[in-house]
N, C-alpha and C. Protein backbone atom coordinates (compact mmCIF):
# COMPACT_ATOMS: atom_id res chain seq x y z
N UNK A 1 -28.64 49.32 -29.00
CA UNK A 1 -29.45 48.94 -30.15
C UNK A 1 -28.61 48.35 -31.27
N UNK A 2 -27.46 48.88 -31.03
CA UNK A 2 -26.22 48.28 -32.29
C UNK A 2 -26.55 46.56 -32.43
N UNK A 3 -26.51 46.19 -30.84
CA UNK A 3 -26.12 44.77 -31.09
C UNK A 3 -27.33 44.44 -31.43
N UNK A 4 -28.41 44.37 -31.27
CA UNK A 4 -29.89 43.85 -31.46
C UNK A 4 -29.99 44.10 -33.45
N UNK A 5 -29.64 44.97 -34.11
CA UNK A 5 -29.63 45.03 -35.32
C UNK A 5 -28.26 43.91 -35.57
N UNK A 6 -26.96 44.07 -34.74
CA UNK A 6 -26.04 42.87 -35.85
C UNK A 6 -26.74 41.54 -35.60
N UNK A 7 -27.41 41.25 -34.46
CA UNK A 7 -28.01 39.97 -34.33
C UNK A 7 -28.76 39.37 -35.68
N UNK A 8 -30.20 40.77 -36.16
CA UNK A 8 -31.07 40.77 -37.18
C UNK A 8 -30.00 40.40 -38.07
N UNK A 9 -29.05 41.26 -39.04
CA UNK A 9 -28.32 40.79 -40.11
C UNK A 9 -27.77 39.61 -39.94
N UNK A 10 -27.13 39.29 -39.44
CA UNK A 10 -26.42 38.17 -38.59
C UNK A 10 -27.45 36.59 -38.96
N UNK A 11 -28.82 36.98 -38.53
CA UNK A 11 -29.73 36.20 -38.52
C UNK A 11 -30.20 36.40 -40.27
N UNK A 12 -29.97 37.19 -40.97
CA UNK A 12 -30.60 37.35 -42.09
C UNK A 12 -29.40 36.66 -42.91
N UNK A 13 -28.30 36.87 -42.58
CA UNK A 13 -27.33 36.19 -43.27
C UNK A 13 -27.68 34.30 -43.18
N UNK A 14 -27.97 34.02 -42.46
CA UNK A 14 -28.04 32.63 -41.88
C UNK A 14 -29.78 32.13 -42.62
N UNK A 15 -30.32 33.11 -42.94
CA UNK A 15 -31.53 32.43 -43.46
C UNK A 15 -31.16 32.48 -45.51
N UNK A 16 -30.84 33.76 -45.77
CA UNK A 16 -30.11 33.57 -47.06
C UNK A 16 -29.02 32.65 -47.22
N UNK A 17 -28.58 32.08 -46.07
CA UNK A 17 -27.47 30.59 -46.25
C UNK A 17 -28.53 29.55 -46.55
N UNK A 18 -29.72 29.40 -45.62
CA UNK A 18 -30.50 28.68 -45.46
C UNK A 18 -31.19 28.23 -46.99
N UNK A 19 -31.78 29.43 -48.11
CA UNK A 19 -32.32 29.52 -48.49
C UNK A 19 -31.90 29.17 -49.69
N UNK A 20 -29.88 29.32 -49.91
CA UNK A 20 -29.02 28.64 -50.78
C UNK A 20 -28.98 26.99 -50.95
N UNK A 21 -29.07 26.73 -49.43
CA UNK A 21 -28.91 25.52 -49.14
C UNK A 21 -30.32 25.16 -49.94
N UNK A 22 -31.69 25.23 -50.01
CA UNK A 22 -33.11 24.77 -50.01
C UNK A 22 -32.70 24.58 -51.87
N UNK A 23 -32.21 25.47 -52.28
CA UNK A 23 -32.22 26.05 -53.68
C UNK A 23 -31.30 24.19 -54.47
N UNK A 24 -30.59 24.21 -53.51
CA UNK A 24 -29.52 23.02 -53.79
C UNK A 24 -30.24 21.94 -53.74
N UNK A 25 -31.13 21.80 -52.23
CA UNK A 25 -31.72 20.48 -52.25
C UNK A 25 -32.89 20.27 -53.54
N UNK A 26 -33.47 21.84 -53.43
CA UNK A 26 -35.14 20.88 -54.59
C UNK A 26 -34.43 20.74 -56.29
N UNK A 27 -32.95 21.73 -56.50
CA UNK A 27 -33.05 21.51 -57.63
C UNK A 27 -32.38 20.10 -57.98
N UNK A 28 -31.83 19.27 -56.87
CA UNK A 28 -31.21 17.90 -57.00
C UNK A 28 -32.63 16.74 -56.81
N UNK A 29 -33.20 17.06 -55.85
CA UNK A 29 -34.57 16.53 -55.63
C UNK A 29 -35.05 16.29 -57.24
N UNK A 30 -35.77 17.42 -58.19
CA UNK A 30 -36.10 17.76 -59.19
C UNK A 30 -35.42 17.22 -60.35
N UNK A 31 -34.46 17.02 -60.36
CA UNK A 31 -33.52 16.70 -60.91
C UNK A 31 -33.45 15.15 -61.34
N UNK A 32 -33.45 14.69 -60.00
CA UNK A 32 -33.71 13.00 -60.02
C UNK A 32 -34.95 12.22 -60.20
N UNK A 33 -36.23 13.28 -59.78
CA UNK A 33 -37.39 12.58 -59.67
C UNK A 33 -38.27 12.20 -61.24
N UNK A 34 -38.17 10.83 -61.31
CA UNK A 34 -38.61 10.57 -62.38
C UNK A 34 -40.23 9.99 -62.97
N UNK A 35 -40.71 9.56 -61.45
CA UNK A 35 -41.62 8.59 -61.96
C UNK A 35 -43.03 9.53 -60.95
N UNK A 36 -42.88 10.47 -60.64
CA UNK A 36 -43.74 10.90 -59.45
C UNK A 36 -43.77 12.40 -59.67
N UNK A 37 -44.80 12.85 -60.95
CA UNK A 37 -44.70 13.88 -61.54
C UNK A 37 -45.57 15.20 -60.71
N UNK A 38 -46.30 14.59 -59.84
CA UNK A 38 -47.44 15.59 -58.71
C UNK A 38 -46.05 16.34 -58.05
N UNK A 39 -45.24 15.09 -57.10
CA UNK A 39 -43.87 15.84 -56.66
C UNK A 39 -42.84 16.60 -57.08
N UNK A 40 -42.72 16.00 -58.46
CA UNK A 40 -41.78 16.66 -59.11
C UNK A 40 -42.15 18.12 -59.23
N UNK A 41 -43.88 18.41 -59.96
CA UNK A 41 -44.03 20.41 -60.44
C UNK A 41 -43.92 20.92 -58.92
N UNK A 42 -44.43 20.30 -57.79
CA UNK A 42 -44.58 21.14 -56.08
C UNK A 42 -43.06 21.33 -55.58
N UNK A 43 -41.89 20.18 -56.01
CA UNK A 43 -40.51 20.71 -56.31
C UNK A 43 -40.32 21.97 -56.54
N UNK A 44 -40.70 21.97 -58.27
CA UNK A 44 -40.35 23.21 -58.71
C UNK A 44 -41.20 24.15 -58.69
N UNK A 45 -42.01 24.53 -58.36
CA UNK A 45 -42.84 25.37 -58.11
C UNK A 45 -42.28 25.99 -56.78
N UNK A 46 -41.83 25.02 -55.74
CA UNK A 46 -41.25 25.85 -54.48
C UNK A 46 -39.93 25.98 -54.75
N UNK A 47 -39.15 25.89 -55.42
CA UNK A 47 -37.82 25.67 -55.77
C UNK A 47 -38.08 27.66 -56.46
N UNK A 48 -39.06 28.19 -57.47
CA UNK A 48 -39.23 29.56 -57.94
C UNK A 48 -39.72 29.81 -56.73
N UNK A 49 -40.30 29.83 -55.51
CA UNK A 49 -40.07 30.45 -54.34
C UNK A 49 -39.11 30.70 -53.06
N UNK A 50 -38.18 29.54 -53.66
CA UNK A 50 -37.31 29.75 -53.32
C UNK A 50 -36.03 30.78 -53.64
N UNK A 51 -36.06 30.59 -54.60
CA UNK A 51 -35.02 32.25 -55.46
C UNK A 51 -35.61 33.25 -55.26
N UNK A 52 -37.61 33.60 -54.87
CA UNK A 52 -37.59 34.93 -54.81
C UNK A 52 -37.14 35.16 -53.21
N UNK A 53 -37.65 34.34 -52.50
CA UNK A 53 -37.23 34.45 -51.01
C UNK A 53 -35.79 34.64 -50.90
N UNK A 54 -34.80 34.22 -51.78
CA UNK A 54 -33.55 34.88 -51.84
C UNK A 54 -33.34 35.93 -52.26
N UNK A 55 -34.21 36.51 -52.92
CA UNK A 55 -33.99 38.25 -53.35
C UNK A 55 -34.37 39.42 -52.41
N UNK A 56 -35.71 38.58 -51.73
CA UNK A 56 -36.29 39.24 -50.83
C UNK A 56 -34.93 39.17 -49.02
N UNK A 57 -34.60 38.11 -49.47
CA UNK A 57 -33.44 38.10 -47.93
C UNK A 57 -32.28 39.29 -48.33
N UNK A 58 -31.54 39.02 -49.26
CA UNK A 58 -30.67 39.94 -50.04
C UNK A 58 -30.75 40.98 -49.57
N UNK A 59 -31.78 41.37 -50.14
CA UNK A 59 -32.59 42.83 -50.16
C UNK A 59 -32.37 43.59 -48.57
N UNK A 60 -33.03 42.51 -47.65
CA UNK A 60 -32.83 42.80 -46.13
C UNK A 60 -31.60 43.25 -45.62
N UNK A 61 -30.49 42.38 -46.33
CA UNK A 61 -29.14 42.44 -45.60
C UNK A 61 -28.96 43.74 -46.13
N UNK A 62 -28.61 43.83 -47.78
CA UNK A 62 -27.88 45.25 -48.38
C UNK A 62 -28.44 46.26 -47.73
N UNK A 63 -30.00 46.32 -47.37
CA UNK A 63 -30.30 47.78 -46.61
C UNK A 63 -29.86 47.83 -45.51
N UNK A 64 -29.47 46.83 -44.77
CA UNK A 64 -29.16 47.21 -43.53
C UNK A 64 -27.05 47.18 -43.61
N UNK A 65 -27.08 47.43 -44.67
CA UNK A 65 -25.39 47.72 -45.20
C UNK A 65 -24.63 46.61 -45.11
N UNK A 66 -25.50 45.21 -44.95
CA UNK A 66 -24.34 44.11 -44.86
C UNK A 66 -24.50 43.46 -46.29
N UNK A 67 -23.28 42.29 -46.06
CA UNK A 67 -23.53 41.45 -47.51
C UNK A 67 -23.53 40.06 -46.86
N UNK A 68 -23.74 39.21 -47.98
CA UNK A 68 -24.15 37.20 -47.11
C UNK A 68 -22.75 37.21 -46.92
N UNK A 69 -22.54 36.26 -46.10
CA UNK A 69 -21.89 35.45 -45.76
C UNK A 69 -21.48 34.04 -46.51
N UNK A 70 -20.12 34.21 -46.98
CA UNK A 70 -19.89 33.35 -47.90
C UNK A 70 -19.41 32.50 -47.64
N UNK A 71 -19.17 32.41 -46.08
CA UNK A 71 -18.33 31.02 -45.31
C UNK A 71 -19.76 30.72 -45.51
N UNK A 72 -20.79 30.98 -45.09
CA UNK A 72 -22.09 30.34 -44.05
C UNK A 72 -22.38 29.42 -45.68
N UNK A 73 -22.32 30.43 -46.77
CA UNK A 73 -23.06 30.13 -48.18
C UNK A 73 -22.81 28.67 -48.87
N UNK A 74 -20.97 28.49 -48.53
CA UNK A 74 -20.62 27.48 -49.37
C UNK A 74 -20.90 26.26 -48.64
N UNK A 75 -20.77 26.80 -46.92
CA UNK A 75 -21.27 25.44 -45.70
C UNK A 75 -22.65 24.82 -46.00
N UNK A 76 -23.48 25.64 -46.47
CA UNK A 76 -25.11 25.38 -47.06
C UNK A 76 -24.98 24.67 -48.05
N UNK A 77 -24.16 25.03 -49.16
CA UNK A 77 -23.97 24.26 -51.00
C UNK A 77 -23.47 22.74 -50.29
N UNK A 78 -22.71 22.99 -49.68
CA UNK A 78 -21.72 21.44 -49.37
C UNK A 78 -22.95 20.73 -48.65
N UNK A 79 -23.50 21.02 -47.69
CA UNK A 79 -24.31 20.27 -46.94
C UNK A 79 -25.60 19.91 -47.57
N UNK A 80 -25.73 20.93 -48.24
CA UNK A 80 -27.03 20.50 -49.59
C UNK A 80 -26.65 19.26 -50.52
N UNK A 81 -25.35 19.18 -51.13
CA UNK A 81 -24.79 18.32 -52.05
C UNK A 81 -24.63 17.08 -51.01
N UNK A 82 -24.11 16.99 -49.78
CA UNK A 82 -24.50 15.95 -49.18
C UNK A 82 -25.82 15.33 -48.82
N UNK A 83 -26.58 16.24 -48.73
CA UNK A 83 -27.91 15.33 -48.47
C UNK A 83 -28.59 14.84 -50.04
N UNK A 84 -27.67 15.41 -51.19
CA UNK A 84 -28.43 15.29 -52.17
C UNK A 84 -27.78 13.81 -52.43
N UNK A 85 -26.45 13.23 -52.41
CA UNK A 85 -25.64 12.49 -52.45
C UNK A 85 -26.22 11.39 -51.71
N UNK A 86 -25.96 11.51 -50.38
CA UNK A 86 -26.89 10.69 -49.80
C UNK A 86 -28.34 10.14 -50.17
N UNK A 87 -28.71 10.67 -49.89
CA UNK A 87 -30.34 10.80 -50.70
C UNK A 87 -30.60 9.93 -51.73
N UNK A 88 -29.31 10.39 -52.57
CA UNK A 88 -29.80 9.29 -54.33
C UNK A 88 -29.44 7.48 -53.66
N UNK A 89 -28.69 7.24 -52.80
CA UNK A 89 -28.24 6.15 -52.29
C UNK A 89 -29.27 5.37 -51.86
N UNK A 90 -30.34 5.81 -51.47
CA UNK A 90 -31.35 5.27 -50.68
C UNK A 90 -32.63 4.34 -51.52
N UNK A 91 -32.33 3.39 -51.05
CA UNK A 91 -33.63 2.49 -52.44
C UNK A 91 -34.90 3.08 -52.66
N UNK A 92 -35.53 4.40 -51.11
CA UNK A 92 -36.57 4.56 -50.82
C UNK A 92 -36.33 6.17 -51.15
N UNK A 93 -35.73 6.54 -52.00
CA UNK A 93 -35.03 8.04 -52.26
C UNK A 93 -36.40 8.82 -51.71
N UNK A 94 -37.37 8.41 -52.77
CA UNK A 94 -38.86 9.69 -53.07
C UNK A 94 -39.04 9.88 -51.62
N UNK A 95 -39.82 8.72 -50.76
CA UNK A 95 -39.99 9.16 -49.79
C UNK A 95 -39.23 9.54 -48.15
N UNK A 96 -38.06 9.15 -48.61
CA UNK A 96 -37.34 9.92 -47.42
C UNK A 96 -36.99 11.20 -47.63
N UNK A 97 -36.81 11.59 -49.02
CA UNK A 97 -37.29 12.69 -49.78
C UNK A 97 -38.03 13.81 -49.13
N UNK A 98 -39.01 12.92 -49.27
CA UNK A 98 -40.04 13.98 -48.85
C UNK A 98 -40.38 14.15 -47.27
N UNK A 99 -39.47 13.35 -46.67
CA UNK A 99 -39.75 13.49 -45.19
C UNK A 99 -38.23 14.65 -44.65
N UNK A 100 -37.53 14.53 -45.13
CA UNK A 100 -35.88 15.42 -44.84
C UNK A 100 -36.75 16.74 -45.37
N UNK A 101 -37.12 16.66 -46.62
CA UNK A 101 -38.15 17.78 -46.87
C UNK A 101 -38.97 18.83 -45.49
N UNK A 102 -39.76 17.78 -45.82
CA UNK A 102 -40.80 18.13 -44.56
C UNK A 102 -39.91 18.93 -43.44
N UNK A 103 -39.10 18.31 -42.94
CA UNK A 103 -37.87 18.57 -41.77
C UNK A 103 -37.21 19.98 -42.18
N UNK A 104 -37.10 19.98 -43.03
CA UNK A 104 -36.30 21.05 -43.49
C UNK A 104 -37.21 22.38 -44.03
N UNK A 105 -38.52 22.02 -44.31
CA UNK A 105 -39.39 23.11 -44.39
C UNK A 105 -39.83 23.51 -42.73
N UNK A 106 -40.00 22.62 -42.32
CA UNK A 106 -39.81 23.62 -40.27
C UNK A 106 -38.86 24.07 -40.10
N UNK A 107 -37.73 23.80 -40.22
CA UNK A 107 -36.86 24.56 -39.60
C UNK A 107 -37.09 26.16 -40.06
N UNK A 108 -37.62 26.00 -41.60
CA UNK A 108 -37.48 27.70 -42.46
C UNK A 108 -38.13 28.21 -41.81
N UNK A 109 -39.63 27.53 -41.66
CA UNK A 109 -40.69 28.09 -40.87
C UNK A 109 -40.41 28.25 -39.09
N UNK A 110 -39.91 28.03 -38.86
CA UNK A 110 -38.88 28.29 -37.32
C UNK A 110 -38.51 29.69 -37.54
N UNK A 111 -37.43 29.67 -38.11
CA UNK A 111 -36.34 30.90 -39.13
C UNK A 111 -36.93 32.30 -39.29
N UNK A 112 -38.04 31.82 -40.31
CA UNK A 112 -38.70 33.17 -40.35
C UNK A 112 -39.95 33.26 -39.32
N UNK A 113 -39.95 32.78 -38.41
CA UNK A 113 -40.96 33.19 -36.92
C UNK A 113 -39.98 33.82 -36.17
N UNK A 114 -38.61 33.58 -36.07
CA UNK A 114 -37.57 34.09 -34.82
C UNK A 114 -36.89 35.38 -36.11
N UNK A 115 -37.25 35.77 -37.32
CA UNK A 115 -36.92 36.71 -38.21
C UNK A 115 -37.26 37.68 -37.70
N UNK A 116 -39.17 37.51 -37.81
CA UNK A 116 -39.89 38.20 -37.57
C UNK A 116 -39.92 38.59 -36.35
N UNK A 117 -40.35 38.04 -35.10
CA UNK A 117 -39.66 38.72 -33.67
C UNK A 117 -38.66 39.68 -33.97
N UNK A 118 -37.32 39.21 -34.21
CA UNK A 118 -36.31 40.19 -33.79
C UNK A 118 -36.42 41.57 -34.88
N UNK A 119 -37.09 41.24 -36.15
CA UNK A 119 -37.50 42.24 -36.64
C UNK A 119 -38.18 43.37 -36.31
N UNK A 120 -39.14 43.13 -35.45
CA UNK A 120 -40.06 43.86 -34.82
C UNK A 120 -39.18 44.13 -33.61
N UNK A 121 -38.67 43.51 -32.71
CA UNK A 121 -37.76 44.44 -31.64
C UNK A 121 -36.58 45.34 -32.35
N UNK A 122 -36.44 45.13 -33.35
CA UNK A 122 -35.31 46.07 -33.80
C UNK A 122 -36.04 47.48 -34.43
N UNK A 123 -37.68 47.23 -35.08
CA UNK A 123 -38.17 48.25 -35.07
C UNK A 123 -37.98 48.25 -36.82
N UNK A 124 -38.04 47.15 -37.32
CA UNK A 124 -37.18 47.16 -38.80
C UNK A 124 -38.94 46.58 -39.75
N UNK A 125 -39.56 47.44 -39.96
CA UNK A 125 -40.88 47.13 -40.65
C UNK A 125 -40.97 45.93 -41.86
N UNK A 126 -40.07 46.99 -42.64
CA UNK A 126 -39.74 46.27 -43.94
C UNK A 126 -39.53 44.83 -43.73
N UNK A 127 -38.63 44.36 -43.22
CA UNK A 127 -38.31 42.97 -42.90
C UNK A 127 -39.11 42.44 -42.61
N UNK A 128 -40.06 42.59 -41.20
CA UNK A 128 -41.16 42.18 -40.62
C UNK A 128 -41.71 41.83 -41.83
N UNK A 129 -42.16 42.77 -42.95
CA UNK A 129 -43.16 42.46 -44.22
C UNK A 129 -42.78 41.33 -44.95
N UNK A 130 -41.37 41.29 -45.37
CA UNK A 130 -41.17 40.34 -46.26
C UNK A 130 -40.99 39.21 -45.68
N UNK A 131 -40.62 39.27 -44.23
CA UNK A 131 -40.54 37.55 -43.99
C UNK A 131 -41.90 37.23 -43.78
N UNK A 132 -43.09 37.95 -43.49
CA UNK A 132 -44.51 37.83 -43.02
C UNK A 132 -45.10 37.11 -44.42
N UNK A 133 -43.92 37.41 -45.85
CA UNK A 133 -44.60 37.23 -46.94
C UNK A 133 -43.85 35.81 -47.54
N UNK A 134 -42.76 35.53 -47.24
CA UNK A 134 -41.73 34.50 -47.20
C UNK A 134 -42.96 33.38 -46.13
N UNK A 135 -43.37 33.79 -45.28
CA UNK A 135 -43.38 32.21 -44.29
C UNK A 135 -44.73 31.64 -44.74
N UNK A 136 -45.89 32.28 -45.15
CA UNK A 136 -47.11 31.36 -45.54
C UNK A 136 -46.16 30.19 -46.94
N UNK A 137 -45.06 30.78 -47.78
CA UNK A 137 -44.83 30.17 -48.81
C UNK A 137 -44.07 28.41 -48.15
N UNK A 138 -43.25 28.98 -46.95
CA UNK A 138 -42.89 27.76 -46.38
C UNK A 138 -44.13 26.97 -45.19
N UNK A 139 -45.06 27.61 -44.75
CA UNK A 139 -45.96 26.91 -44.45
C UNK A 139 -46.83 25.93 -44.94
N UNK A 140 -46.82 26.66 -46.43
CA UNK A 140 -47.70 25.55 -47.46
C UNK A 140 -46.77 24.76 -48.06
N UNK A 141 -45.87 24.44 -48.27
CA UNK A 141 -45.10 24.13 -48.67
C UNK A 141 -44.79 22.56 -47.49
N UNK A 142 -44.45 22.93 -46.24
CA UNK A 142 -44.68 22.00 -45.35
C UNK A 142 -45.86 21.28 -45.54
N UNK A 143 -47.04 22.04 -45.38
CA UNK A 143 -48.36 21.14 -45.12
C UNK A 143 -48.76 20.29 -46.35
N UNK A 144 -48.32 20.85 -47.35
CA UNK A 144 -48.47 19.94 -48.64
C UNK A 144 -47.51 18.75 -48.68
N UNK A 145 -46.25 18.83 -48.26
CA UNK A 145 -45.64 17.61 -47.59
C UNK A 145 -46.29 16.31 -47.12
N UNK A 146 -46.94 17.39 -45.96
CA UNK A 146 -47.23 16.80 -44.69
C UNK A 146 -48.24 15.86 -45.48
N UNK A 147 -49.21 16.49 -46.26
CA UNK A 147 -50.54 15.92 -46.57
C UNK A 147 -50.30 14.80 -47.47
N UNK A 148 -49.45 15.19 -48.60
CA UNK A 148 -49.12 14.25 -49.65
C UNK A 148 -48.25 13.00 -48.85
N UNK A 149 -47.81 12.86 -47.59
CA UNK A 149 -46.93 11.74 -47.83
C UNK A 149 -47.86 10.40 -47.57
N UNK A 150 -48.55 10.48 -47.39
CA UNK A 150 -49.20 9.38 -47.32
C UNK A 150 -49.43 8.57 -48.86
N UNK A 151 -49.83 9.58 -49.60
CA UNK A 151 -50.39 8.87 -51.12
C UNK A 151 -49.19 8.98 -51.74
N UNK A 152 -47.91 9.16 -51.39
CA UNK A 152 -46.91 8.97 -51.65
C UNK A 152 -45.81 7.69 -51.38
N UNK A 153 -46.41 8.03 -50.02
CA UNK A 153 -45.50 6.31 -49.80
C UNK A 153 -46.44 4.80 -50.23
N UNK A 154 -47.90 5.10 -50.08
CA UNK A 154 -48.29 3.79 -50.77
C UNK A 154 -47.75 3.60 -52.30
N UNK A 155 -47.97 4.64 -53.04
CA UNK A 155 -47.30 4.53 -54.30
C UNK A 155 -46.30 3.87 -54.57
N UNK A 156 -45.29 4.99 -53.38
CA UNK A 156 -43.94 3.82 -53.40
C UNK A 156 -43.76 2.63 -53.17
N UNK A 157 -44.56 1.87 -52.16
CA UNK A 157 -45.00 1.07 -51.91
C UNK A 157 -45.44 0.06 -53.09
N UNK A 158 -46.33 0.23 -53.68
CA UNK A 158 -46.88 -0.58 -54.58
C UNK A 158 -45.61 -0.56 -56.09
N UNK A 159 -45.49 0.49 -56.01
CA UNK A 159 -44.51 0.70 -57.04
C UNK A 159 -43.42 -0.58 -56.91
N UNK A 160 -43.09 -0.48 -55.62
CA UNK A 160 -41.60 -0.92 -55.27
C UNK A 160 -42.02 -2.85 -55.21
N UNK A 161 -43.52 -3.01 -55.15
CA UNK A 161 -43.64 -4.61 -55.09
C UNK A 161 -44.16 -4.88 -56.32
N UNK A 162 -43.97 -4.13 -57.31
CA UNK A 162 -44.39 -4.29 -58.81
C UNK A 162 -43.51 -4.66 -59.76
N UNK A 163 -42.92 -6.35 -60.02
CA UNK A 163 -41.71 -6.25 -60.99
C UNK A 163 -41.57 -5.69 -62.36
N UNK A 164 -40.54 -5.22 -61.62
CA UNK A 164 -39.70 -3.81 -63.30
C UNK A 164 -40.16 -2.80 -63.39
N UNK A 165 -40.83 -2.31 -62.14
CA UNK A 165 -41.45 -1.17 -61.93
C UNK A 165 -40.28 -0.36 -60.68
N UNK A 166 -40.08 0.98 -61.19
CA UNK A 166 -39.01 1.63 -60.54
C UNK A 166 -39.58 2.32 -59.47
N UNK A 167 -39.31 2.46 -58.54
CA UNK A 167 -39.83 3.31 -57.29
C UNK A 167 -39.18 3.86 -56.97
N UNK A 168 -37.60 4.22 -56.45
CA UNK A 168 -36.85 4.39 -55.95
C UNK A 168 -37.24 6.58 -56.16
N UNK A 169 -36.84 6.37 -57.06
CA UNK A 169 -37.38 7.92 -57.50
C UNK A 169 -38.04 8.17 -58.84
């Protein structure tokens, strides 16, 4: 049973990397977005669900006596600052934006489905609860993506064939 619990921490460490990394992308996202104010508050609005979902991961590891992982932590910051870097480069920033987005809200929602499994084989309730309470936040979060990119990219769209009109972000 030892190893089936270091797996869980192990795995909890890697979603609190995850969740560093998310924290990096919306507050650079947020940061830049200027002209596309619907995107910008659903930014930050998931960006404060994002820090609690880091308290709530935290929380998981210290009870089960571990602490994050600070190799995994700074590999997340760096790779966040690269896609944020990248990202601003792009003439079409908003909406590739919101599609790396999209991408990156499945994977969470992946994350905390294979949480929850091994939670429940390890017999670990608590966890089960909070990621059960963590994943509707990345579900909606995806589907509002999903839904908005359409009236998003015409925008950009029109935006971007409008002279002296900025689209980019």
């Amino acid at each position: 049973m030892a190893e089936l619990k270091e797996n869980l921490i192990d795995w909890l460490r890697d979603a609190y990397a995850m969740e560093q990394q998310a924290e990096q992308m919306l507050k650079a996202q947020a940061a830049r977005i200027e002209h596309y104010p619907k995107v910008k508050a659903r930014i930050e609005q998931h960006l404060q669900e994002t820090l609690g979902q880091q308290e709530l991961l935290l929380g998981c590891i210290e009870r089960h006596g571990g602490k994050p992982s600070a190799m995994k932590d700074i590999m997340g910051r760096v790779a966040a600052f690269g896609q944020a870097a990248g990202g601003a480069l792009n003439s079409d920033e908003i909406v590739k934006g919101a599609i790396a987005g999209y991408v990156f809200e499945n994977l969470e929602i992946a994350t905390y489905t294979a949480l929850i499994a091994a939670a429940k084989t390890v017999g670990d309730a608590e966890t089960v609860r909070l990621c059960e309470q963590i994943l509707p936040q990345e579900e909606a979060m995806a589907s509002w993506l999903l839904e908005n990119l359409p009236e998003l990219t015409e925008e950009f769209l029109v935006r971007d064939a409008t002279p002296d009109v900025e689209a980019k972000r």
